[in-house]
C-alpha atoms as a PDB file:
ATOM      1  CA  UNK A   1      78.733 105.616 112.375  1.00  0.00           C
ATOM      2  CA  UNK A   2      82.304 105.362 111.360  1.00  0.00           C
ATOM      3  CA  UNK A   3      82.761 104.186 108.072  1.00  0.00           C
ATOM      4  CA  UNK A   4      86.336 102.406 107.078  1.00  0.00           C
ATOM      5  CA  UNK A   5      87.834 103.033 103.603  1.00  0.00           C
ATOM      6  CA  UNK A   6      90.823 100.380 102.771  1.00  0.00           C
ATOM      7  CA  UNK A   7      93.382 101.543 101.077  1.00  0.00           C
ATOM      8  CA  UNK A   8      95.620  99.208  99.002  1.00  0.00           C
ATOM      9  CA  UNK A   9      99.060 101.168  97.652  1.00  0.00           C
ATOM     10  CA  UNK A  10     102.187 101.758  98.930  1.00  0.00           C
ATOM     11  CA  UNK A  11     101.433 102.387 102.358  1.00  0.00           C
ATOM     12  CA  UNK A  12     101.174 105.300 104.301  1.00  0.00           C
ATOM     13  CA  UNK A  13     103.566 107.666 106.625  1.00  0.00           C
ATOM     14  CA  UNK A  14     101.187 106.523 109.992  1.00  0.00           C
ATOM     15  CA  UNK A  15     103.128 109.297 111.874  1.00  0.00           C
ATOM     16  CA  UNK A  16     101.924 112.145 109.629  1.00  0.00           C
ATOM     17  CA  UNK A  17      99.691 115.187 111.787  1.00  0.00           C
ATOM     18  CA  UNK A  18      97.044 115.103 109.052  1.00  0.00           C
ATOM     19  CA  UNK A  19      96.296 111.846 109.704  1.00  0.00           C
ATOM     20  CA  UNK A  20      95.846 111.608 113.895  1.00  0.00           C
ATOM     21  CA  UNK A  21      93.129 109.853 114.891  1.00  0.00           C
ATOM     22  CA  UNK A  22      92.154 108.823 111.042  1.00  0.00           C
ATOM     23  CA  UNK A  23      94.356 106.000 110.585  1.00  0.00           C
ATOM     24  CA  UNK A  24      93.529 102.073 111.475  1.00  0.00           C
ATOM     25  CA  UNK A  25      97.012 100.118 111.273  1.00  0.00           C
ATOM     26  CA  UNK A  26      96.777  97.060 109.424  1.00  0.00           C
ATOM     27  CA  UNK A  27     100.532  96.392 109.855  1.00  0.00           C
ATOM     28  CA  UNK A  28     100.314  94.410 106.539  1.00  0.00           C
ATOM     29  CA  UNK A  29     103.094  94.862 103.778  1.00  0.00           C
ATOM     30  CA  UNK A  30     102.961  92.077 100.755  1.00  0.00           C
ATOM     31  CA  UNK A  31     105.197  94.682  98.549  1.00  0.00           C
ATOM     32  CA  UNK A  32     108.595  92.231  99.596  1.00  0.00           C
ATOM     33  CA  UNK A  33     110.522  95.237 100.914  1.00  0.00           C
ATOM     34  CA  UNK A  34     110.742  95.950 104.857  1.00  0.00           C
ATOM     35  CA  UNK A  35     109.179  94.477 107.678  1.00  0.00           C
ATOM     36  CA  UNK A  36     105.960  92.820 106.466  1.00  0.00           C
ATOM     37  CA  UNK A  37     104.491  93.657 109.136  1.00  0.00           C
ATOM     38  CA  UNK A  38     105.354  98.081 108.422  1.00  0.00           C
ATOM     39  CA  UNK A  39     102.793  99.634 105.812  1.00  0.00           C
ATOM     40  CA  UNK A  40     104.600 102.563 106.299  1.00  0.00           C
ATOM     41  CA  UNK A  41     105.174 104.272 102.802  1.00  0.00           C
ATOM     42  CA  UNK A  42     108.238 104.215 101.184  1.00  0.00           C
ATOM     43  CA  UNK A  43     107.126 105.984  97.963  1.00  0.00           C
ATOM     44  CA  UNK A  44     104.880 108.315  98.788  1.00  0.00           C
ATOM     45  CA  UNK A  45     101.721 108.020  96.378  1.00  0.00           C
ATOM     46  CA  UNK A  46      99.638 105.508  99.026  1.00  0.00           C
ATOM     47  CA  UNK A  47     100.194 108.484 101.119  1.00  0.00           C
ATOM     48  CA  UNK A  48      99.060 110.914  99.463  1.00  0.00           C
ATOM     49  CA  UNK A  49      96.098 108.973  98.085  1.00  0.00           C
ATOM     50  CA  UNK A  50      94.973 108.618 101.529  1.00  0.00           C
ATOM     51  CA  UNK A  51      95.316 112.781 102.423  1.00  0.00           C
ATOM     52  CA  UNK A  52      93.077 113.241  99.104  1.00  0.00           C
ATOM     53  CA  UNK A  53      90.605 111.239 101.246  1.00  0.00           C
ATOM     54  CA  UNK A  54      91.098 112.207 104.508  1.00  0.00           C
ATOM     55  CA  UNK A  55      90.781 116.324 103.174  1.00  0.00           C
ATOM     56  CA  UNK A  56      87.493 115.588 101.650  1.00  0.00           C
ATOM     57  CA  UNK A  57      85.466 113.472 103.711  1.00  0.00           C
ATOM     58  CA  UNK A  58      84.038 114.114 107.481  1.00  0.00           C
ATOM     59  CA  UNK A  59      86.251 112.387 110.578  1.00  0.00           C
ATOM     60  CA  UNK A  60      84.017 109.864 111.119  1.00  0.00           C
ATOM     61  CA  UNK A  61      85.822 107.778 107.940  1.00  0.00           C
ATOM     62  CA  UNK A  62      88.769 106.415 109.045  1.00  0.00           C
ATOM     63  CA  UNK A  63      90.926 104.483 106.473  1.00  0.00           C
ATOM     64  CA  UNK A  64      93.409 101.265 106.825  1.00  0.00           C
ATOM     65  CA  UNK A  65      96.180 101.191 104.409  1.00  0.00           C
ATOM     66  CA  UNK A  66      97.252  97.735 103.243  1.00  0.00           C
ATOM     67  CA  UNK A  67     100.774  98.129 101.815  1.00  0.00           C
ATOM     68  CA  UNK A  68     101.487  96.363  98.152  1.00  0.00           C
ATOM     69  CA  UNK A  69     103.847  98.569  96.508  1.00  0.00           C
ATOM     70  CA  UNK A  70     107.795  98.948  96.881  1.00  0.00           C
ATOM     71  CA  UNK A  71     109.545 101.960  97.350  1.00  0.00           C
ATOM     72  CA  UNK A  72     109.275 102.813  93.324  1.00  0.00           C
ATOM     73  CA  UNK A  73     105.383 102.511  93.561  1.00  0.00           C
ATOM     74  CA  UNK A  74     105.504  98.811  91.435  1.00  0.00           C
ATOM     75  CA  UNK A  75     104.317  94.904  92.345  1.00  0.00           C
ATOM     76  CA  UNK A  76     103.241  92.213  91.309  1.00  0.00           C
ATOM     77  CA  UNK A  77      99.900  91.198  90.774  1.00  0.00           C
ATOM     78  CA  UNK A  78      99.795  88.361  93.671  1.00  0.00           C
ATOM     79  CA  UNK A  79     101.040  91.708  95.671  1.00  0.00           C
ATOM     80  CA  UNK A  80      97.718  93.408  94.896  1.00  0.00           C
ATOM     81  CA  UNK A  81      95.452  90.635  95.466  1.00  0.00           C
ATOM     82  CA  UNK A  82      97.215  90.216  99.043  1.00  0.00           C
ATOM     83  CA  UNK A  83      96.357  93.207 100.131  1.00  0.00           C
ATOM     84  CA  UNK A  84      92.921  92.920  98.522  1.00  0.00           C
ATOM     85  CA  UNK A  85      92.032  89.655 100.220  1.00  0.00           C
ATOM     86  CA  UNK A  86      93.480  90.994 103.830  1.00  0.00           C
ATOM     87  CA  UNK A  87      91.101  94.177 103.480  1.00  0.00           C
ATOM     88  CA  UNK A  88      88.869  92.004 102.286  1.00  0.00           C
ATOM     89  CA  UNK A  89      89.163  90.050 105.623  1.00  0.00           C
ATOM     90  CA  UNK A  90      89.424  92.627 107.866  1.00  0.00           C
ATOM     91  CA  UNK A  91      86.210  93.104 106.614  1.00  0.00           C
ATOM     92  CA  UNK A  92      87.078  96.497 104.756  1.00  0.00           C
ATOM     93  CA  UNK A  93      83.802  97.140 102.642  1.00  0.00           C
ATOM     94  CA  UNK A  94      85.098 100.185 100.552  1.00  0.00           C
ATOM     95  CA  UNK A  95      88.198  99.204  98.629  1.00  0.00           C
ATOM     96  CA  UNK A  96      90.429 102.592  96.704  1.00  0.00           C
ATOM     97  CA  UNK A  97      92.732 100.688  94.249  1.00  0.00           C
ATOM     98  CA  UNK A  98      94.828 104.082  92.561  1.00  0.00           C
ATOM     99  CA  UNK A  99      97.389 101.717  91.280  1.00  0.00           C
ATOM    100  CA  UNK A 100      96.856  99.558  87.847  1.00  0.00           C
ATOM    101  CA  UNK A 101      96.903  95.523  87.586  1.00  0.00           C
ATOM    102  CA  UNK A 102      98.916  93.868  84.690  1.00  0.00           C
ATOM    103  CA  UNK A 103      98.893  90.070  84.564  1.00  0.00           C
ATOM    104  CA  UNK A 104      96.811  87.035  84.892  1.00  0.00           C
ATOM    105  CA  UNK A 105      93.166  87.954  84.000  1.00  0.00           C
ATOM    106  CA  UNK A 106      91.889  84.602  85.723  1.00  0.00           C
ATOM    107  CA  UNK A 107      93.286  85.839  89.009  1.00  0.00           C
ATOM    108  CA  UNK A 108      91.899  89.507  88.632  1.00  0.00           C
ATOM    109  CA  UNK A 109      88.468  88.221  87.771  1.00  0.00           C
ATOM    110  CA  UNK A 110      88.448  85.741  90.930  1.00  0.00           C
ATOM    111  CA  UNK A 111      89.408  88.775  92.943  1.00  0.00           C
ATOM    112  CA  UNK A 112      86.240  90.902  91.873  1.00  0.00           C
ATOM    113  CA  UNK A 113      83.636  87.806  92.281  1.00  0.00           C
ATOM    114  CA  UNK A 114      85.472  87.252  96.113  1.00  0.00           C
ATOM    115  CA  UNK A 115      84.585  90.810  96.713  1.00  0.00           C
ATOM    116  CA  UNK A 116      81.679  90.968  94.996  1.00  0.00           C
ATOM    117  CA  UNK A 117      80.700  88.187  97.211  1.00  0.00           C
ATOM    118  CA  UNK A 118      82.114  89.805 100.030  1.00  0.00           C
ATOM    119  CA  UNK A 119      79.955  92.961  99.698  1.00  0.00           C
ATOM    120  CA  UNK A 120      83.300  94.833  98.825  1.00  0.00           C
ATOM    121  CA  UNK A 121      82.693  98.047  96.597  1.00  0.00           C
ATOM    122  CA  UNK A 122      85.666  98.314  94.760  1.00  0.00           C
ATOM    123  CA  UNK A 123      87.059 101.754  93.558  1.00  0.00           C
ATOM    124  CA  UNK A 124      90.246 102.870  91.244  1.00  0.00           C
ATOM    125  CA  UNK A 125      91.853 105.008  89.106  1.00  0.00           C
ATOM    126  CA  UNK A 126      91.655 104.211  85.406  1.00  0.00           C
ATOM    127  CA  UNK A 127      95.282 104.589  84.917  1.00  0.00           C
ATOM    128  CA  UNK A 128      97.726 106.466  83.336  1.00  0.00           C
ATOM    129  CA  UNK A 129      98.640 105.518  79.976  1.00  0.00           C
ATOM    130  CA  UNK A 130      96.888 108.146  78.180  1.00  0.00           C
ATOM    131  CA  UNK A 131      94.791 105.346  76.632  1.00  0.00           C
ATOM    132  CA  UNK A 132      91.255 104.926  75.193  1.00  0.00           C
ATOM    133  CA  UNK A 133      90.481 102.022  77.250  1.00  0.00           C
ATOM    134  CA  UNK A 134      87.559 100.732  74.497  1.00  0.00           C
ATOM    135  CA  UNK A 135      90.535 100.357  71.537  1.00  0.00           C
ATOM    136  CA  UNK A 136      93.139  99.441  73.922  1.00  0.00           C
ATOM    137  CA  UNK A 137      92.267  97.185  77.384  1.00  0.00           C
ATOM    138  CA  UNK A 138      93.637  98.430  80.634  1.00  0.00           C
ATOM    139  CA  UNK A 139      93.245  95.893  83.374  1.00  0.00           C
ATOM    140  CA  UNK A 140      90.662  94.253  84.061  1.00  0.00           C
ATOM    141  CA  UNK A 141      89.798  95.450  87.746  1.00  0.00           C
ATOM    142  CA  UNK A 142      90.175  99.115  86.499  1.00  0.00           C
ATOM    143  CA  UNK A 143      87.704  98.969  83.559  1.00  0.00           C
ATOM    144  CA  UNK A 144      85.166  95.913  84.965  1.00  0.00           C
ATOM    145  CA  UNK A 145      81.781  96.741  85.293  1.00  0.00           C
ATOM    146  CA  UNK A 146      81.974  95.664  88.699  1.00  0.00           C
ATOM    147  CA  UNK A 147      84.340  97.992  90.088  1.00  0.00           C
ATOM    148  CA  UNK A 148      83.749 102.245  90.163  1.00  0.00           C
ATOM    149  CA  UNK A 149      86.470 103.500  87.730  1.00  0.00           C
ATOM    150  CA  UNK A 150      87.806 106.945  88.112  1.00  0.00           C
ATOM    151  CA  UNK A 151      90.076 109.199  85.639  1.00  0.00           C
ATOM    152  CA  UNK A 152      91.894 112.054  86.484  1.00  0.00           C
ATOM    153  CA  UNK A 153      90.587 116.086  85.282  1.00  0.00           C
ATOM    154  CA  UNK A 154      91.845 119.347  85.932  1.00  0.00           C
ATOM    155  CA  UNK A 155      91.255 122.299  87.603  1.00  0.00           C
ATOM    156  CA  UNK A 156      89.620 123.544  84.660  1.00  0.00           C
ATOM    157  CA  UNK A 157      87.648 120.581  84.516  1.00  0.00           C
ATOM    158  CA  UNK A 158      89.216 118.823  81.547  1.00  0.00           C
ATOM    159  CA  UNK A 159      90.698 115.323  81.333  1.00  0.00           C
ATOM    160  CA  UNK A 160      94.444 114.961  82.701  1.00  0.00           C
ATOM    161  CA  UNK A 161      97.098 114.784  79.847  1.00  0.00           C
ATOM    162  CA  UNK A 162      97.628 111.111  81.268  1.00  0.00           C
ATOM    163  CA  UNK A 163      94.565 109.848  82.150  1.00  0.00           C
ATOM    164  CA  UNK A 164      92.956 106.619  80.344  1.00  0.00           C
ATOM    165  CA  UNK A 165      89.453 107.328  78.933  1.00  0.00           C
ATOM    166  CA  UNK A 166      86.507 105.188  77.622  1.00  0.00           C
ATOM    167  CA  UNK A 167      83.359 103.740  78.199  1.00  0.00           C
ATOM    168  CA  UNK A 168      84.723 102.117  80.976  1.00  0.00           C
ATOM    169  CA  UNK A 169      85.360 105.036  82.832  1.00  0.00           C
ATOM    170  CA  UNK A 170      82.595 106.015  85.270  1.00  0.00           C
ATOM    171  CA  UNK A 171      83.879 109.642  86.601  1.00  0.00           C
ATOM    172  CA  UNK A 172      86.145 111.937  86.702  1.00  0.00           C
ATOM    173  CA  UNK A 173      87.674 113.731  89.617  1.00  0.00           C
ATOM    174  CA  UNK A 174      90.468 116.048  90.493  1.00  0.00           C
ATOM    175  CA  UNK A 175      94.011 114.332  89.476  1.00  0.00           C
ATOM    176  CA  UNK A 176      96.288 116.848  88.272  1.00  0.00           C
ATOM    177  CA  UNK A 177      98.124 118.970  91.208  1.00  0.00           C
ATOM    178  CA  UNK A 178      95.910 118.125  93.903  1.00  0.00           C
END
């Protein structure tokens, strides 16, 4: 059965070889730059984020990117939860979130219990800041117990120079020259 992995970042270059016959277009932009209607990547990490998945899973997932982030890879929280509530709506049941939320706490907990509620399995990166997540919070989606949290390693199987750390963290994976 074909399983559909949302992915909400900065888009993705739709035109790319790698991904023919991969992609779902969800013409939906909330970043504030373009066409809102053109997820089409202006930064490049939503891209890449979705090659990382398309190179290591079967052809049967296919994966709808959901634009949030401007060409410099930043938002805003309401941003985020747009494209969050349209996967969400599309029925996307797999969420990747590799981008960290700053800002109202209120709004990022109403965003996990509507896809909780929604049968939505949320998973991101743990972010970036080098930081032990128990001393000092990241966000709330990337370290709630409701949501799969992922830092980055290395080849050699050690944690990235960058990547937050903590209880909250529930794996590592590749994240340093992938």
């Amino acid at each position: 059965p074909e399983v559909i992995v949302g992915v909400v970042d900065s888009g993705v270059n739709y035109k790319h070889e790698l991904f023919e016959g991969r992609l779902i277009r969800t013409y939906f932009n909330s970043s504030g730059e373009d066409d809102p209607n053109d997820e089409s990547d202006k930064n490049g990490h939503g891209t890449a984020v979705t090659s990382c998945i398309i190179k290591t899973t079967p052809n049967n997932v296919k994966i709808a990117n959901y634009r949030v982030a401007n060409a410099k890879g930043s938002g805003t929280i309401a941003n985020g939860c747009a494209g969050i509530l349209q996967a969400i709506e599309d029925g996307i049941r797999i969420l990747n979130l590799s981008l960290g939320f700053s800002g109202d706490l209120e709004i990022q907990r109403s965003i996990l219990n509507y896809a909780k509620a929604n049968d939505t399995f949320i998973i991101c990166g743990a972010g970036n800041s080098s930081a032990n997540t128990d001393i000092r919070g990241a966000s709330y989606i990337n370290t709630s117990d409701d949501t799969c949290s992922v830092g980055a390693s290395t080849k050699q199987n050690l944690p990235a120079y960058f990547t937050n750390y903590g209880s909250s963290v529930d794996i590592v994976a590749p994240g340093l020259d992938v």
